[in-house]
Protein backbone atom coordinates (compact mmCIF):
# COMPACT_ATOMS: atom_id res chain seq x y z
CA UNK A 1 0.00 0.00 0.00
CA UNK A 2 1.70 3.46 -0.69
CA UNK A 3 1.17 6.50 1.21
CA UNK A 4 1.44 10.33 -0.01
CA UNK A 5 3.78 12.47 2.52
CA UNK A 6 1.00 13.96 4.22
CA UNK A 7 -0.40 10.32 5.39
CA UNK A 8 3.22 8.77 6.01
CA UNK A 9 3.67 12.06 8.50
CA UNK A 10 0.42 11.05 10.23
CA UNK A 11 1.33 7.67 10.13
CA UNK A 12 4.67 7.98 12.15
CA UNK A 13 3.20 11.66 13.95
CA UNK A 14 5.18 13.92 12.81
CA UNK A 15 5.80 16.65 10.11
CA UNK A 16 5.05 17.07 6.44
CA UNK A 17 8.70 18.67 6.59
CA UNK A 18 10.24 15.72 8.22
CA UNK A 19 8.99 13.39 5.17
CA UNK A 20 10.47 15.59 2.75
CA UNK A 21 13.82 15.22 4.49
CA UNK A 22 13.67 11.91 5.10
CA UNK A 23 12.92 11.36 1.26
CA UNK A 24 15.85 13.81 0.35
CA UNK A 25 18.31 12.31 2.41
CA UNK A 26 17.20 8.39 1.17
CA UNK A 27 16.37 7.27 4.50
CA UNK A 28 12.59 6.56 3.49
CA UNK A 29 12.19 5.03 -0.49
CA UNK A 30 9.62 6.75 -2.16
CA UNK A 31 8.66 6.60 -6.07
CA UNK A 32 8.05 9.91 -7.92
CA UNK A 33 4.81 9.66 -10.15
CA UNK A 34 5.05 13.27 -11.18
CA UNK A 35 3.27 15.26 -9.11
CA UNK A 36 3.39 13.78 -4.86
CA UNK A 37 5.67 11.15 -3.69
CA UNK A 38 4.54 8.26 -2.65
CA UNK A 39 5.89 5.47 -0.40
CA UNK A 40 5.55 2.50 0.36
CA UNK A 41 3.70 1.81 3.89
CA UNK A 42 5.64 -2.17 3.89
CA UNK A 43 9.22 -0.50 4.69
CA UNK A 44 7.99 0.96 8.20
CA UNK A 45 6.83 -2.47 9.59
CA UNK A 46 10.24 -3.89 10.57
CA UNK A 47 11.20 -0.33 12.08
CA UNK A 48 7.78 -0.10 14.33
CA UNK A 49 8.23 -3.93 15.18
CA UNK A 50 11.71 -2.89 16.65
CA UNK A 51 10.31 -0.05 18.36
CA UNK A 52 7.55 -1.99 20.16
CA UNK A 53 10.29 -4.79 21.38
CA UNK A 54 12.49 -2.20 22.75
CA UNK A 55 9.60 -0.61 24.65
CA UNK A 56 8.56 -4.05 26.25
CA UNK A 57 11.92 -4.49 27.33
CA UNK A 58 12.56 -1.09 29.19
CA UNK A 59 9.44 -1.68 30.42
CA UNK A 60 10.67 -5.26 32.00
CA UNK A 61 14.03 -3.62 32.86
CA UNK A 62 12.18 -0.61 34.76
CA UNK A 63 9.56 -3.07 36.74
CA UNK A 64 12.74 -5.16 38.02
CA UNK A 65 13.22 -5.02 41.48
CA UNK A 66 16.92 -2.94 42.69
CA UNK A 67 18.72 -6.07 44.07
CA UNK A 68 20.24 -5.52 47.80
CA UNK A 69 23.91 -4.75 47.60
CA UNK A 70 25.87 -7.33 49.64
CA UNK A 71 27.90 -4.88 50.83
CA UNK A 72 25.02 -2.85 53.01
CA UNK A 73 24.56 -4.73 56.53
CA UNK A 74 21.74 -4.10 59.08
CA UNK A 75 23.40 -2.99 62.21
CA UNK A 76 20.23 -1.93 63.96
């Protein structure tokens, strides 16, 4: 499915601008068909798949309890 720029920048939230730069500096592929740009939804999956794995595991990292260091002794 390809997108114009204005639904790839809703699609990843953020700017018509940003596209345009992304196109210009080949970091997104996107075909010409002489008037908009359009690009290929497909090539974002991978990147959004990454994203959502990272997030789970800060998110198991974060709810991990601070282990006791050995060092500390109750003297009470």
């Amino acid at each position: 499915m390809y997108l114009s720029i204005k639904e790839t920048a809703e699609y990843l939230s953020c700017s018509e601008d940003y596209v345009k730069s992304l196109i210009q500096q080949k970091k997104i592929r996107a075909l010409f068909d002489g008037d908009d740009y359009l690009i290929n939804k497909d090539q974002f999956s991978t990147h959004l798949k990454q994203l959502e794995t990272y997030k789970e595991l800060v998110e198991d990292w974060k709810s991990e309890p601070i282990p006791e260091d050995i060092d500390i002794k109750d003297e009470d």
